[in-house]
PDB file of N, CA and C in Angstrom:
ATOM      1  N   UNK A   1      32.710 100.991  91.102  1.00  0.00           N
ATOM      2  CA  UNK A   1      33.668 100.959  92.219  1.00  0.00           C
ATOM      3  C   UNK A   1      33.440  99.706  93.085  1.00  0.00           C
ATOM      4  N   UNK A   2      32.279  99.354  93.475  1.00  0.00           N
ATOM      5  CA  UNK A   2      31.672  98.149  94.171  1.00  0.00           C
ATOM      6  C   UNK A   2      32.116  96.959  93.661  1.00  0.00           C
ATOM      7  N   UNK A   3      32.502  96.362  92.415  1.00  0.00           N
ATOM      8  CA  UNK A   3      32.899  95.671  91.892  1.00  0.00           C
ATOM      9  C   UNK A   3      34.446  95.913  91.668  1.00  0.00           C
ATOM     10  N   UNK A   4      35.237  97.004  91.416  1.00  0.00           N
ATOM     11  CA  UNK A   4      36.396  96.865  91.486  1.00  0.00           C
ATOM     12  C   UNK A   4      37.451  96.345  92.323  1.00  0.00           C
ATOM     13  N   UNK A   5      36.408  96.702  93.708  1.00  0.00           N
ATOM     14  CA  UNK A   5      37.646  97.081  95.231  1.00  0.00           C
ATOM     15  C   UNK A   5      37.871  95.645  95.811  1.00  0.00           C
ATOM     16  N   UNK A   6      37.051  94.996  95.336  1.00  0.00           N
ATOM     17  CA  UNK A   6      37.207  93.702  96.143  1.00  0.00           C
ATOM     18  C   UNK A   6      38.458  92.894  95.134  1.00  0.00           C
ATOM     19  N   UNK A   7      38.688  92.988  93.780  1.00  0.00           N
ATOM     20  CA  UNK A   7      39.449  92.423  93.209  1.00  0.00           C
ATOM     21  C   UNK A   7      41.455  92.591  93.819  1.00  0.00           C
ATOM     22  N   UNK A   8      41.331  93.770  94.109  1.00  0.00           N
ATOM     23  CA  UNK A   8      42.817  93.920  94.907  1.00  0.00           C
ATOM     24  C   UNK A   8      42.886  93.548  96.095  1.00  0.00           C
ATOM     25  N   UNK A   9      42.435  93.651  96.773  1.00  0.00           N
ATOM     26  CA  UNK A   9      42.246  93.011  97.734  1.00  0.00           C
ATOM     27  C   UNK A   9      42.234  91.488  98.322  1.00  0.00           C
ATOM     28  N   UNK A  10      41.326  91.017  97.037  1.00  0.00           N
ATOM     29  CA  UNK A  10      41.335  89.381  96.540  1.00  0.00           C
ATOM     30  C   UNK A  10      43.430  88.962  96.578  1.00  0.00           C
ATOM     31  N   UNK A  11      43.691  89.915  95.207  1.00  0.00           N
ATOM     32  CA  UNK A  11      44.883  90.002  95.044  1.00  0.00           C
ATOM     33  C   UNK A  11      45.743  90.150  95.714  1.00  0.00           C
ATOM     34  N   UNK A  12      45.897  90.812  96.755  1.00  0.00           N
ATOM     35  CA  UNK A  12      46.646  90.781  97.884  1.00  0.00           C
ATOM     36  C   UNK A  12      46.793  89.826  98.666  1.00  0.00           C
ATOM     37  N   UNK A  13      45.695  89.802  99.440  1.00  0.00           N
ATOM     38  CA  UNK A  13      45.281  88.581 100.021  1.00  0.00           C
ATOM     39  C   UNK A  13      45.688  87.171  99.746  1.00  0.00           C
ATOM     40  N   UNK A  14      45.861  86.891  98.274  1.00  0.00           N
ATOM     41  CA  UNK A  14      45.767  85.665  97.817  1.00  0.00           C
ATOM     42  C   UNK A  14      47.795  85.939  97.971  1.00  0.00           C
ATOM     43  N   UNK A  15      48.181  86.911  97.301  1.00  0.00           N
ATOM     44  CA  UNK A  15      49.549  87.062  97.630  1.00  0.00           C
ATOM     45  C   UNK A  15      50.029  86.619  98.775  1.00  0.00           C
ATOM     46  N   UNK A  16      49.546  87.415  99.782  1.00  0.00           N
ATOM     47  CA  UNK A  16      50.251  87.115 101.282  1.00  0.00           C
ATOM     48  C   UNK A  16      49.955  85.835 101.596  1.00  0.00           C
ATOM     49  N   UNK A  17      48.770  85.095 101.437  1.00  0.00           N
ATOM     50  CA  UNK A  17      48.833  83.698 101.408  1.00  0.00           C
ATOM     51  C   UNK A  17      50.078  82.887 100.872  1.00  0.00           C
ATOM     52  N   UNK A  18      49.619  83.005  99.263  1.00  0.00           N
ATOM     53  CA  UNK A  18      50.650  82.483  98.898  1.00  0.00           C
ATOM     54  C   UNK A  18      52.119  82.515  99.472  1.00  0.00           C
ATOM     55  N   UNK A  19      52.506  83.435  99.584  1.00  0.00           N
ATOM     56  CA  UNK A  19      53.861  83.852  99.981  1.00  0.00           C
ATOM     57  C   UNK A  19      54.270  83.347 101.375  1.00  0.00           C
ATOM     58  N   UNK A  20      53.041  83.184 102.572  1.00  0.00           N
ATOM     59  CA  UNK A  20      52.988  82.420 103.740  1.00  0.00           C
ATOM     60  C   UNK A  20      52.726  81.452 103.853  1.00  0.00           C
ATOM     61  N   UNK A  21      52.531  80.314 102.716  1.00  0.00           N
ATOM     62  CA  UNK A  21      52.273  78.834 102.346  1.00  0.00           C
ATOM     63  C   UNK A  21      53.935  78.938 102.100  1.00  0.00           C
ATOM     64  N   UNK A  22      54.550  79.765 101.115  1.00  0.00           N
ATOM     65  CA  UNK A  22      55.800  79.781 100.884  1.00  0.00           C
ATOM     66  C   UNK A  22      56.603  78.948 101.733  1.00  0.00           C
ATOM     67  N   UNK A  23      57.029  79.895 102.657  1.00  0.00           N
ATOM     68  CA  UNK A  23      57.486  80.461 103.894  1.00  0.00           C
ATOM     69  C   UNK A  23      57.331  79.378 105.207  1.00  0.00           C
ATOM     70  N   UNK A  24      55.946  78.751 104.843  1.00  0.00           N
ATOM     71  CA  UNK A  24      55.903  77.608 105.905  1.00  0.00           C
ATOM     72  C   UNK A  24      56.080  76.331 105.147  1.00  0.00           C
ATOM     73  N   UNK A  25      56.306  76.334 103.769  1.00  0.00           N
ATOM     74  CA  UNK A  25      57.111  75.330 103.442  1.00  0.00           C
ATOM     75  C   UNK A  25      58.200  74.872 103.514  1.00  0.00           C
ATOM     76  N   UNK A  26      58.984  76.235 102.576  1.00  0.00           N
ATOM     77  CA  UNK A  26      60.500  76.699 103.091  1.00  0.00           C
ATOM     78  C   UNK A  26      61.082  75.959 104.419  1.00  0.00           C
ATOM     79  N   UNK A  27      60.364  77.006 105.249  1.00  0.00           N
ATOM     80  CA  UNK A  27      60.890  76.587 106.877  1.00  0.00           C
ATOM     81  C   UNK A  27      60.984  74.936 107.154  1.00  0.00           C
ATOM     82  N   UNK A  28      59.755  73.964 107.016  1.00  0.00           N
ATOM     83  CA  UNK A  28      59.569  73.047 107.398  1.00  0.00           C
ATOM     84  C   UNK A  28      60.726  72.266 106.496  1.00  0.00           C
ATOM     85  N   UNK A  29      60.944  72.273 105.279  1.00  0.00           N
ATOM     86  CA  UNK A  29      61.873  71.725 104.516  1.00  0.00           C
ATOM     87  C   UNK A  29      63.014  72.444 105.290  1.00  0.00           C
ATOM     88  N   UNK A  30      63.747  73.690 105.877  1.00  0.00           N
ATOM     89  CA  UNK A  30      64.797  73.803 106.326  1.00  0.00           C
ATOM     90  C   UNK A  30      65.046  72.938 107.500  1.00  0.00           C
ATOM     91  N   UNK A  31      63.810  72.999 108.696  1.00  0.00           N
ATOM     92  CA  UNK A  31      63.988  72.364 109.417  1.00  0.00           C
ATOM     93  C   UNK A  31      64.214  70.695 109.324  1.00  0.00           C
ATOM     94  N   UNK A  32      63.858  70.076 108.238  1.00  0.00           N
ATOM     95  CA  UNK A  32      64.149  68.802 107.983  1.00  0.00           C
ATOM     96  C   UNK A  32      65.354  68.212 107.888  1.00  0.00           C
ATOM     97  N   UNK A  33      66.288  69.445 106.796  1.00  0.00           N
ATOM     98  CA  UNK A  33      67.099  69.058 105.761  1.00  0.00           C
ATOM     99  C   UNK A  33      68.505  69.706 106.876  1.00  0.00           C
ATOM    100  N   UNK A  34      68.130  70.986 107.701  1.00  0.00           N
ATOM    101  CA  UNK A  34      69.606  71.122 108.174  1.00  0.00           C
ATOM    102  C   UNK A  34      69.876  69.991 110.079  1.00  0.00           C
ATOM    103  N   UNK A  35      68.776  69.280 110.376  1.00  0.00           N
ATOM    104  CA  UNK A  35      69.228  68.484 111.195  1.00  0.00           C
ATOM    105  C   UNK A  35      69.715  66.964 110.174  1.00  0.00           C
ATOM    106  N   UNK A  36      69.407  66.407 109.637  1.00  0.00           N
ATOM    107  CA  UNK A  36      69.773  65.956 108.269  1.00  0.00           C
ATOM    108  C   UNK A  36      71.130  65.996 108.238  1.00  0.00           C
ATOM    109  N   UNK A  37      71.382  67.250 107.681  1.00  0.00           N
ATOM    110  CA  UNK A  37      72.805  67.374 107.549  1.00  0.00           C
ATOM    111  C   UNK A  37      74.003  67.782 108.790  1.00  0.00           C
ATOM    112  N   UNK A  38      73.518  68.098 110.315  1.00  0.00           N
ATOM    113  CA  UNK A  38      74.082  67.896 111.326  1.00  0.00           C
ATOM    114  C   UNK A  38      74.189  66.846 111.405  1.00  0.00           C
ATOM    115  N   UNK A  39      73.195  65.487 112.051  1.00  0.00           N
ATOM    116  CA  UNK A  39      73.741  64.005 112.148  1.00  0.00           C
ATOM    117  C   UNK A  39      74.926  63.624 111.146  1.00  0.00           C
ATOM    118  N   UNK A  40      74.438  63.667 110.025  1.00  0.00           N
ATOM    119  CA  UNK A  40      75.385  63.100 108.974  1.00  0.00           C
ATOM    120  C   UNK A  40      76.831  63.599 109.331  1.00  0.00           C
ATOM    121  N   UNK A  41      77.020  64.952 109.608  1.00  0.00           N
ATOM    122  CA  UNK A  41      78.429  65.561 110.161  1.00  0.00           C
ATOM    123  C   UNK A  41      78.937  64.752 111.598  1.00  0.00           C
ATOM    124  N   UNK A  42      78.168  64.587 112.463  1.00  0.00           N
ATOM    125  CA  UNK A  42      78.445  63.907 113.037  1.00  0.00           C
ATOM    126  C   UNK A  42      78.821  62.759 113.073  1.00  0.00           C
ATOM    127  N   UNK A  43      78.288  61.817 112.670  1.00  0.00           N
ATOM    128  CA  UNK A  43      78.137  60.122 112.432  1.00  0.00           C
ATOM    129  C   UNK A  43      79.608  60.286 111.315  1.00  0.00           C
ATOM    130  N   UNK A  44      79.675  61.303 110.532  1.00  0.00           N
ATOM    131  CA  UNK A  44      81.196  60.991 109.930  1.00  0.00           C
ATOM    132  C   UNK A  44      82.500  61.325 110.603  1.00  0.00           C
ATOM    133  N   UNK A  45      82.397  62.619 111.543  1.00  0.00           N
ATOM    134  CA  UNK A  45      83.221  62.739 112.646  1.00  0.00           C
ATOM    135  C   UNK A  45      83.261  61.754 113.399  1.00  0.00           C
ATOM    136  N   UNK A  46      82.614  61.290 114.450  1.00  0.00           N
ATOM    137  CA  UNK A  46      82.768  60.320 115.260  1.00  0.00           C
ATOM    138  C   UNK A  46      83.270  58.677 114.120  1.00  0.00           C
ATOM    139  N   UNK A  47      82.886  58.549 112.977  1.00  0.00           N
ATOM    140  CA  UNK A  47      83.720  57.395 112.157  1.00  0.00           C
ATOM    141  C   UNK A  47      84.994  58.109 111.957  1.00  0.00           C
ATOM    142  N   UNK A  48      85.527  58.914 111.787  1.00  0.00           N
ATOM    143  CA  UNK A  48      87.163  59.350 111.618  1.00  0.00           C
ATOM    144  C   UNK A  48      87.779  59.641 113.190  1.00  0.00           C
ATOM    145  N   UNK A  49      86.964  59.761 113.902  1.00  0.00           N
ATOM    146  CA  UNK A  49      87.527  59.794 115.217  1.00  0.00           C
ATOM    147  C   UNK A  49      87.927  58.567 116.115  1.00  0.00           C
ATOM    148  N   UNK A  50      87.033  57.510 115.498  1.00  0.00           N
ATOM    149  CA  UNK A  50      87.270  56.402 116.140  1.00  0.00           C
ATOM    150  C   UNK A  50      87.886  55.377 114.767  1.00  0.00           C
ATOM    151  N   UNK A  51      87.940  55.342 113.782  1.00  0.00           N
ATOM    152  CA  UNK A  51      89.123  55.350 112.879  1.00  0.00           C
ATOM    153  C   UNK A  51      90.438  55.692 113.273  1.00  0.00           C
ATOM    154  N   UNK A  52      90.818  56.726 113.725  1.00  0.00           N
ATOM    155  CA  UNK A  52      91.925  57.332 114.428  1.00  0.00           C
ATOM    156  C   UNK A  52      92.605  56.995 115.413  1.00  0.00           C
ATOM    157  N   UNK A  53      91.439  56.110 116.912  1.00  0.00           N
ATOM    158  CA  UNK A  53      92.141  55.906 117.904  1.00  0.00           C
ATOM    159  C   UNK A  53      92.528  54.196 117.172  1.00  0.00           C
ATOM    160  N   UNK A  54      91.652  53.707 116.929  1.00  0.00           N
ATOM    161  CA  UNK A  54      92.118  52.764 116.146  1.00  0.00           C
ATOM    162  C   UNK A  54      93.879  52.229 115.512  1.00  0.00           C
ATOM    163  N   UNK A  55      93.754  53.638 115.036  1.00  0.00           N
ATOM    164  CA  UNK A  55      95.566  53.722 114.698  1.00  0.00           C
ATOM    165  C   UNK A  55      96.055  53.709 115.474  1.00  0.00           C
ATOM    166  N   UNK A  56      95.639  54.299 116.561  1.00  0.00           N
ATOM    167  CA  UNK A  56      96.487  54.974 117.491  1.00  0.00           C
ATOM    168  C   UNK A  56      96.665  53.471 118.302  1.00  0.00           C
ATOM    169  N   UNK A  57      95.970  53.309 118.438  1.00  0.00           N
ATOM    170  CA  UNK A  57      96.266  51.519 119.336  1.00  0.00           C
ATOM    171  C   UNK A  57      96.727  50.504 118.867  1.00  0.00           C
ATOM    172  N   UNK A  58      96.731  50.512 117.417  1.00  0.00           N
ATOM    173  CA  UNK A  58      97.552  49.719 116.456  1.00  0.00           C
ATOM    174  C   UNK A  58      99.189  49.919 116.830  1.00  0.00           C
ATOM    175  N   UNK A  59      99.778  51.091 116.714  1.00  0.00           N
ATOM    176  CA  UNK A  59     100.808  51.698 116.650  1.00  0.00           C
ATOM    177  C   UNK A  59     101.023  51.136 117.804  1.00  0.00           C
TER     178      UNK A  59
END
């Protein structure tokens, strides 16, 4: 028994790690990638917006 109990435990352990290395990867890559892709929405809005008045002052 002395030798068994520590192996699940190990196992667990090493799980919830793993799974919370996951998780704080995940996150840090979300947090990278969705301000990332806000600017970019922006910076192309504001180029079609000022594209636009453009026309508009042409006209």
């Amino acid at each position: 028994m002395g030798l068994k109990t520590p192996g699940p435990i190990v196992w667990v352990v090493g799980k919830v790690f793993f799974f919370t290395q996951i998780f704080k990867t995940g996150w840090i890559i979300f947090l990278f990638l969705i301000p990332k892709k806000g600017l970019k929405n922006k910076v192309f809005l504001n180029g079609k917006k000022k594209k636009l008045s453009k026309n508009k002052s042409k006209t």
